[in-house]
N, C-alpha and C. Protein backbone atom coordinates (compact mmCIF):
# COMPACT_ATOMS: atom_id res chain seq x y z
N UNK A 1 14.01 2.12 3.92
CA UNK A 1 12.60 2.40 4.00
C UNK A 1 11.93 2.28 2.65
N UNK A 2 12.60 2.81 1.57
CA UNK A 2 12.38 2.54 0.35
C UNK A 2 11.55 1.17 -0.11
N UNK A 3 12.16 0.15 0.22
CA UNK A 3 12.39 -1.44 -0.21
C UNK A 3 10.73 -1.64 0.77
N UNK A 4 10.62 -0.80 2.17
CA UNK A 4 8.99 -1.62 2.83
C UNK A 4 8.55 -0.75 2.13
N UNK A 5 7.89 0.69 1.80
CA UNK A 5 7.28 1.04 1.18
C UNK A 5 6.73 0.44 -0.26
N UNK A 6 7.51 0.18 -1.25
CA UNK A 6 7.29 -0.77 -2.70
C UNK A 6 6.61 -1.99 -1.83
N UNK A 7 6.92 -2.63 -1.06
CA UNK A 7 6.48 -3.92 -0.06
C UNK A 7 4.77 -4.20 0.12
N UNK A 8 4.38 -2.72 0.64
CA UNK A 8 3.24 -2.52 1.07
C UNK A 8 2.44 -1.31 -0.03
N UNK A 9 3.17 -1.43 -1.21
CA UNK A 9 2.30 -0.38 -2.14
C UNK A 9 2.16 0.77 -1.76
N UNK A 10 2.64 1.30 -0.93
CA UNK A 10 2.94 2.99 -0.46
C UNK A 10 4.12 3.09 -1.15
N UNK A 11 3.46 4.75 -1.68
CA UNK A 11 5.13 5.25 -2.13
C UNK A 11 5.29 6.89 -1.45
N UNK A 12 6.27 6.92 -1.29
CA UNK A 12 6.57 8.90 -0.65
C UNK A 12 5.76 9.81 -1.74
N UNK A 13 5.70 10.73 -1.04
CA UNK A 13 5.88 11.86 -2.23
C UNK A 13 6.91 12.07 -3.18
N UNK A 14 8.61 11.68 -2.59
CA UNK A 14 9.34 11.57 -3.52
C UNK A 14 9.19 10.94 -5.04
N UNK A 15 8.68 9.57 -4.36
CA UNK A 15 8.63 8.53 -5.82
C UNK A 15 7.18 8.91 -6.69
N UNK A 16 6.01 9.47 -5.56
CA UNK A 16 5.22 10.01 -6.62
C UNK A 16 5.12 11.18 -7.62
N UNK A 17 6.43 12.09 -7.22
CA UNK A 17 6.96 13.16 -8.02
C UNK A 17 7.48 12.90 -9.21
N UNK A 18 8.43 11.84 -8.67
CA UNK A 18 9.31 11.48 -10.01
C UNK A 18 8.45 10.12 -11.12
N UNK A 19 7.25 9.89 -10.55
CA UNK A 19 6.46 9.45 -11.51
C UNK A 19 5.41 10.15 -12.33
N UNK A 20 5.25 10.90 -11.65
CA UNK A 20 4.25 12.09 -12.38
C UNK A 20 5.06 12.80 -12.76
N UNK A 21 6.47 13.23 -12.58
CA UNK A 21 7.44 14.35 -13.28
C UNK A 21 6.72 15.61 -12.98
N UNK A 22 7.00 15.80 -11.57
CA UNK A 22 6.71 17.26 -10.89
C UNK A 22 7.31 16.95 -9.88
N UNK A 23 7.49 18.38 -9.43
CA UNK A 23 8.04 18.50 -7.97
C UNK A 23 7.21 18.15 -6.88
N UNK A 24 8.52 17.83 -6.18
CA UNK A 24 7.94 17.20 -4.77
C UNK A 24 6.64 18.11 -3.73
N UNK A 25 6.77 19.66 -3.76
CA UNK A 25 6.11 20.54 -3.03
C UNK A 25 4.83 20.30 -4.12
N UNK A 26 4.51 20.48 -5.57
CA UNK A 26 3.81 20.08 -6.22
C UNK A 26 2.46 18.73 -5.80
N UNK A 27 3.16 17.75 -5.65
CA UNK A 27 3.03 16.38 -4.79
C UNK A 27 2.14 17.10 -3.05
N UNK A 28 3.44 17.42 -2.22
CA UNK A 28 2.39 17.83 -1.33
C UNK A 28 1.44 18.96 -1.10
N UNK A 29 1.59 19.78 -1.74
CA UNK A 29 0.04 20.56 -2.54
C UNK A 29 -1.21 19.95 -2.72
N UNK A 30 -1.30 19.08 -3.94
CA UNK A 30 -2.21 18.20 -3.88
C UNK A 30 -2.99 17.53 -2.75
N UNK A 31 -2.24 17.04 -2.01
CA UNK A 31 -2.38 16.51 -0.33
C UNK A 31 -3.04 17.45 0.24
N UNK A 32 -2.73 18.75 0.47
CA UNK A 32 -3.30 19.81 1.24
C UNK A 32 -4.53 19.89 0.59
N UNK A 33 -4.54 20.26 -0.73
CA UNK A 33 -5.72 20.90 -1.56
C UNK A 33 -6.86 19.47 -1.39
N UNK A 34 -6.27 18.36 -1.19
CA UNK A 34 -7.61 16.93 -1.23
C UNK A 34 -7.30 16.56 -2.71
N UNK A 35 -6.03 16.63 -3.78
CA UNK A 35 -6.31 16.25 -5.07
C UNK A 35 -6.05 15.11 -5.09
N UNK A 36 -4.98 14.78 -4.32
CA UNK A 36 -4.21 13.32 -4.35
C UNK A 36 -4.54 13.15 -1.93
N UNK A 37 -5.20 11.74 -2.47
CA UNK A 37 -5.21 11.37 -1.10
C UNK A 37 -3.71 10.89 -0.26
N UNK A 38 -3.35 11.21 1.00
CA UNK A 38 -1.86 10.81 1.06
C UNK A 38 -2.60 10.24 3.12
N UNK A 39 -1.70 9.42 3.41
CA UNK A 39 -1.63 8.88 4.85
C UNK A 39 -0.52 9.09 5.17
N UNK A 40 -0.57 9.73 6.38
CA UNK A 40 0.19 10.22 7.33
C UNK A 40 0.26 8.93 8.27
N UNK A 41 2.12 8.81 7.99
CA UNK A 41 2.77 7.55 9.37
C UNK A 41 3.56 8.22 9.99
N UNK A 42 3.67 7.44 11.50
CA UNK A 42 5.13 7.58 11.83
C UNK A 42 5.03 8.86 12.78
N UNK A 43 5.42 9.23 13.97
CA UNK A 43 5.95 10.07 14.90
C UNK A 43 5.75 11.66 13.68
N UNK A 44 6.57 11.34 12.68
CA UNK A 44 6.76 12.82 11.76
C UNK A 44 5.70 13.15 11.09
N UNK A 45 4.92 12.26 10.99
CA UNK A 45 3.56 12.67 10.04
C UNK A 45 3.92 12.59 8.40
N UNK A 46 5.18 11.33 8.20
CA UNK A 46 5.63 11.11 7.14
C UNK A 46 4.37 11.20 5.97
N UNK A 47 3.97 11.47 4.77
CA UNK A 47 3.52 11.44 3.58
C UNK A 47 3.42 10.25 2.70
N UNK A 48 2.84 9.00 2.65
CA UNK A 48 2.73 7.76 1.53
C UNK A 48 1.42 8.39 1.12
N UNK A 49 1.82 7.52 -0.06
CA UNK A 49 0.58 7.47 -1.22
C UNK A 49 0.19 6.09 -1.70
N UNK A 50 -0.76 5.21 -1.91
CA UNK A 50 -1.17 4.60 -2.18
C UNK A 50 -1.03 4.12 -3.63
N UNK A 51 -0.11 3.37 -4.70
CA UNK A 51 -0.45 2.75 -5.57
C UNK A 51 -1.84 3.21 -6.60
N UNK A 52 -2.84 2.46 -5.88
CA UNK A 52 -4.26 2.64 -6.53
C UNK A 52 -4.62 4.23 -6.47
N UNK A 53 -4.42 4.90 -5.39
CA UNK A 53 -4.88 6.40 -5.51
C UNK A 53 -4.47 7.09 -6.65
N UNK A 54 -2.97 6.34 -6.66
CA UNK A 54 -2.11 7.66 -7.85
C UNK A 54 -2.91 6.95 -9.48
N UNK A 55 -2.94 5.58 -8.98
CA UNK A 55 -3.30 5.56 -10.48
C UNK A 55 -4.68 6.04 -11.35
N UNK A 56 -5.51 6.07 -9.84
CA UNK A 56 -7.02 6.71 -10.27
C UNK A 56 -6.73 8.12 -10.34
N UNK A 57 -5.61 8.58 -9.61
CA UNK A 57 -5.56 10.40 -10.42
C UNK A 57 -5.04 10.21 -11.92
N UNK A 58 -4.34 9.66 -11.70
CA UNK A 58 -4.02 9.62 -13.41
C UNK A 58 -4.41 9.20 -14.77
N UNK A 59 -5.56 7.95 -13.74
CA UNK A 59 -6.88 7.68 -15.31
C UNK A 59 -7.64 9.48 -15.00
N UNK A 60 -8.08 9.75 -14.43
CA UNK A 60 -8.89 11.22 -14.25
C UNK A 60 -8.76 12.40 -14.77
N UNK A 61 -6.95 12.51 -14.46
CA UNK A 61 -6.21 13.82 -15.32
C UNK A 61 -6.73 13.95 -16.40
């Protein structure tokens, strides 16, 4: 799942944790609170993040 995600510029919360260097619950916090926009896929209501989103939080920070 890894390999389509990078594919289509979605990344988990995982990979956006370990790019921002915070924890994963950290990551979906943000989501809840509206800091970081995230789309919900998939039967589970899986968590991606968008490429461009993370990088406009991070010009902003």
């Amino acid at each position: 799942m890894a390999r389509h995600s990078r594919k289509n510029g979605m990344l988990t919360a995982r990979q956006v944790a370990q790019m921002l260097n915070v924890h994963i619950n950290t990551v979906r916090r943000w989501d809840v609170r509206g800091v970081l926009k995230a789309y919900r896929i998939g039967p589970r209501g899986d968590r991606r993040f968008s490429r461009e989103d993370v990088a406009l939080f991070l010009a902003n920070k």
